[in-house]
C-alpha atoms as a PDB file:
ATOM      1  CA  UNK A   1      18.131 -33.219 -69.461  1.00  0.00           C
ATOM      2  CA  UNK A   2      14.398 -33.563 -68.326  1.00  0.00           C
ATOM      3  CA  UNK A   3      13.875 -32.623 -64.746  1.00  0.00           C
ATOM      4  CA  UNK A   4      10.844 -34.005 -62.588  1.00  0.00           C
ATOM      5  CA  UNK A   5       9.727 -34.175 -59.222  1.00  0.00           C
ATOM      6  CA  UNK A   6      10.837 -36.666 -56.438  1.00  0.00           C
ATOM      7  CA  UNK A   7       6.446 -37.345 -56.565  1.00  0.00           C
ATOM      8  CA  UNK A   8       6.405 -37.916 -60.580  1.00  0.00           C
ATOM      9  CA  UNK A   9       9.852 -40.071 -59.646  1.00  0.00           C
ATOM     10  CA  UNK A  10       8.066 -42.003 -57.176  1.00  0.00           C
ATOM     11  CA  UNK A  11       4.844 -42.149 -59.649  1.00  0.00           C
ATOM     12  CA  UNK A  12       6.498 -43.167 -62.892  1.00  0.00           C
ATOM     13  CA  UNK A  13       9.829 -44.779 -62.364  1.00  0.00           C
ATOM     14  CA  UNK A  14       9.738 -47.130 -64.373  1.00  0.00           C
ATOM     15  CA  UNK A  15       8.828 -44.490 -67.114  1.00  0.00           C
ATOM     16  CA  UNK A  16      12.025 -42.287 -65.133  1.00  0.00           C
ATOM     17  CA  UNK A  17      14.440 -45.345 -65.829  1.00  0.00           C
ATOM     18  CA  UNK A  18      13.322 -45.557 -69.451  1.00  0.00           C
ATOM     19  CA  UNK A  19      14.044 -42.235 -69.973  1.00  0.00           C
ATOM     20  CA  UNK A  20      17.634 -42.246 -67.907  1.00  0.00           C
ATOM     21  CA  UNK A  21      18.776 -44.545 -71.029  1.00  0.00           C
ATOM     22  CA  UNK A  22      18.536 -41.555 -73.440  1.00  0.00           C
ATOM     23  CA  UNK A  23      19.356 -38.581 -70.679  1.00  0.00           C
ATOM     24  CA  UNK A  24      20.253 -38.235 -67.445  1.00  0.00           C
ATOM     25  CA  UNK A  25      17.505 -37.088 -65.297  1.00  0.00           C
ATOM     26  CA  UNK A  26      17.680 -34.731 -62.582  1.00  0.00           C
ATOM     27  CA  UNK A  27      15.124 -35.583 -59.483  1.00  0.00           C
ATOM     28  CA  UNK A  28      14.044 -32.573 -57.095  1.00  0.00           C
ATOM     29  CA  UNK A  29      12.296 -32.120 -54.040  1.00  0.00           C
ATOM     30  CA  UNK A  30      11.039 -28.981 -53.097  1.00  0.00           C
ATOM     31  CA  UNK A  31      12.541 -27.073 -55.906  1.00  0.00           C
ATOM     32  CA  UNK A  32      16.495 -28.268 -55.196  1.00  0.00           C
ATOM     33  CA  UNK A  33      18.147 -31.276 -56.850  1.00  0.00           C
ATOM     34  CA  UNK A  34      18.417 -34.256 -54.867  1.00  0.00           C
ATOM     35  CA  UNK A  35      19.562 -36.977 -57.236  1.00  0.00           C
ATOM     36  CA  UNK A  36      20.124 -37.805 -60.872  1.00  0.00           C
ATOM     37  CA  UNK A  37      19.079 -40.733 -62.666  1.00  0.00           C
ATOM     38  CA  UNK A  38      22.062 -42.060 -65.284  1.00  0.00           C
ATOM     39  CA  UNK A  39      21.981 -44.965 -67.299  1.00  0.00           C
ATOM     40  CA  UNK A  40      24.435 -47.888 -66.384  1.00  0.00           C
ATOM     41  CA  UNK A  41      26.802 -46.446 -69.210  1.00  0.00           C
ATOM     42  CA  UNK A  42      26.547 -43.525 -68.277  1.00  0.00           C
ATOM     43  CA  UNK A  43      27.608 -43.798 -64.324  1.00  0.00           C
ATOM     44  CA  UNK A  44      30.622 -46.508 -66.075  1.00  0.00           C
ATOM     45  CA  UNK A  45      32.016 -43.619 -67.837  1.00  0.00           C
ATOM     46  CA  UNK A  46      31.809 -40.860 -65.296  1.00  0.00           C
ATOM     47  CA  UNK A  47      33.023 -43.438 -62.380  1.00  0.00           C
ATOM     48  CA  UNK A  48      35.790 -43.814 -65.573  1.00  0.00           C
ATOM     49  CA  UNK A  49      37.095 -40.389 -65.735  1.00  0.00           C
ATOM     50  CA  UNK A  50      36.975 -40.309 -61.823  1.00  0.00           C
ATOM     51  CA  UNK A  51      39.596 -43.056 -61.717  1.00  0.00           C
ATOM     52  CA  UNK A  52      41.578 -41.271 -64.376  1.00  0.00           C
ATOM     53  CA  UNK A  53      41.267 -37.690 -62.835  1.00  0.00           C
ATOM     54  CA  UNK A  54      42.861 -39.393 -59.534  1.00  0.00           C
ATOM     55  CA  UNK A  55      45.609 -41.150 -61.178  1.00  0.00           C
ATOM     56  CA  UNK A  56      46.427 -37.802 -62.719  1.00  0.00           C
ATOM     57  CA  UNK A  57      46.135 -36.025 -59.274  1.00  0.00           C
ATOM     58  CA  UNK A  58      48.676 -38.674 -57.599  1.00  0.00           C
ATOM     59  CA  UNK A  59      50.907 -38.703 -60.700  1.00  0.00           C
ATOM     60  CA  UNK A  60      51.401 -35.063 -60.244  1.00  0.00           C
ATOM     61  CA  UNK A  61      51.879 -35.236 -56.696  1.00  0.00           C
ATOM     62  CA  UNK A  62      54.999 -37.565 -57.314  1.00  0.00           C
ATOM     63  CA  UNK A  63      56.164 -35.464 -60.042  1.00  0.00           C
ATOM     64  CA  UNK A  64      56.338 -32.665 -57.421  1.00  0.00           C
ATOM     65  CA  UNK A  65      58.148 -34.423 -54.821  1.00  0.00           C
ATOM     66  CA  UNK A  66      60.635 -35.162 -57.089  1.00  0.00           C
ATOM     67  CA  UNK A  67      63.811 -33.415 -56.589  1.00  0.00           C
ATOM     68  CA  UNK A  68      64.719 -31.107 -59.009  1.00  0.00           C
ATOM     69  CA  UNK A  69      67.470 -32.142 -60.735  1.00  0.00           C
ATOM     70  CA  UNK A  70      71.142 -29.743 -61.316  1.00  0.00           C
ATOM     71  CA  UNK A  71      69.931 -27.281 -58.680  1.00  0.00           C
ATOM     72  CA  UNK A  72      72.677 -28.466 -55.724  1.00  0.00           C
ATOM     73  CA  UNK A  73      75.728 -27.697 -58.765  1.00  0.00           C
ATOM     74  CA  UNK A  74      73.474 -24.244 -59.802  1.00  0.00           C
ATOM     75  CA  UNK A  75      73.903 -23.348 -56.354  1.00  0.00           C
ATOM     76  CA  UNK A  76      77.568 -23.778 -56.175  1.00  0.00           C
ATOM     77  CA  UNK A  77      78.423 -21.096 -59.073  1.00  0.00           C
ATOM     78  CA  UNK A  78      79.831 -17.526 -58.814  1.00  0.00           C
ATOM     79  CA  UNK A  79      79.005 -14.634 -60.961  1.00  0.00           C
ATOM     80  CA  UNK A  80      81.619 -15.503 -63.255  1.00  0.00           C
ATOM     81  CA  UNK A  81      81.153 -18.964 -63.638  1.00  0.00           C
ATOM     82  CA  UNK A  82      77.097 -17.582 -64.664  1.00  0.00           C
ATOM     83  CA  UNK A  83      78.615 -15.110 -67.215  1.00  0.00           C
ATOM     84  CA  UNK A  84      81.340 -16.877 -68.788  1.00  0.00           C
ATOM     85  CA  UNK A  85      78.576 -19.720 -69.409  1.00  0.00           C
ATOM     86  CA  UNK A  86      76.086 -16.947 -71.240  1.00  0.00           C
ATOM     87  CA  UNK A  87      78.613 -15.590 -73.152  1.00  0.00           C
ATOM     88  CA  UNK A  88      79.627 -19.329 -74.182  1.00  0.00           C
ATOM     89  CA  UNK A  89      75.796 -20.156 -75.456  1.00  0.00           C
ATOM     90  CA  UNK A  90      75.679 -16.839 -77.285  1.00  0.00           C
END
């Protein structure tokens, strides 16, 4: 990734766009970053993975709301009823 300044942005964009179709390029003013320049592919594919990262996020939040399932008969066992069922699998 090239890096230039918001001046040799403002001087040579069209030169700065060219370039953006090979590698993003990172724009800064005063010595920070204030932008990056991505081709149109580029910016498709990361707004891609966005859209997939939040599907993820929400799928997970359902998945935790969920209730769990066998925990309300769990609950309802003695000591014995625990042991007799470990001896049983062994």
């Amino acid at each position: 990734m090239i890096t230039i300044t918001s001046v040799e942005a403002q001087n040579r964009f069209g030169e700065m766009i060219d370039r953006s179709q090979r590698e993003p390029v990172e724009v800064t003013r005063r010595g920070r970053t204030v932008a990056y320049v991505v081709s149109g592919h580029d910016m498709k594919e990361l707004l891609d993975l966005r859209q997939r990262r939040e599907e993820a996020a929400q799928w997970y939040a359902r998945f935790r709301q969920r209730p769990a399932t066998g925990t309300e008969a769990a609950a309802g066992l003695s000591d014995g009823d625990v042991n007799r069922l470990l001896h049983e699998l062994r």
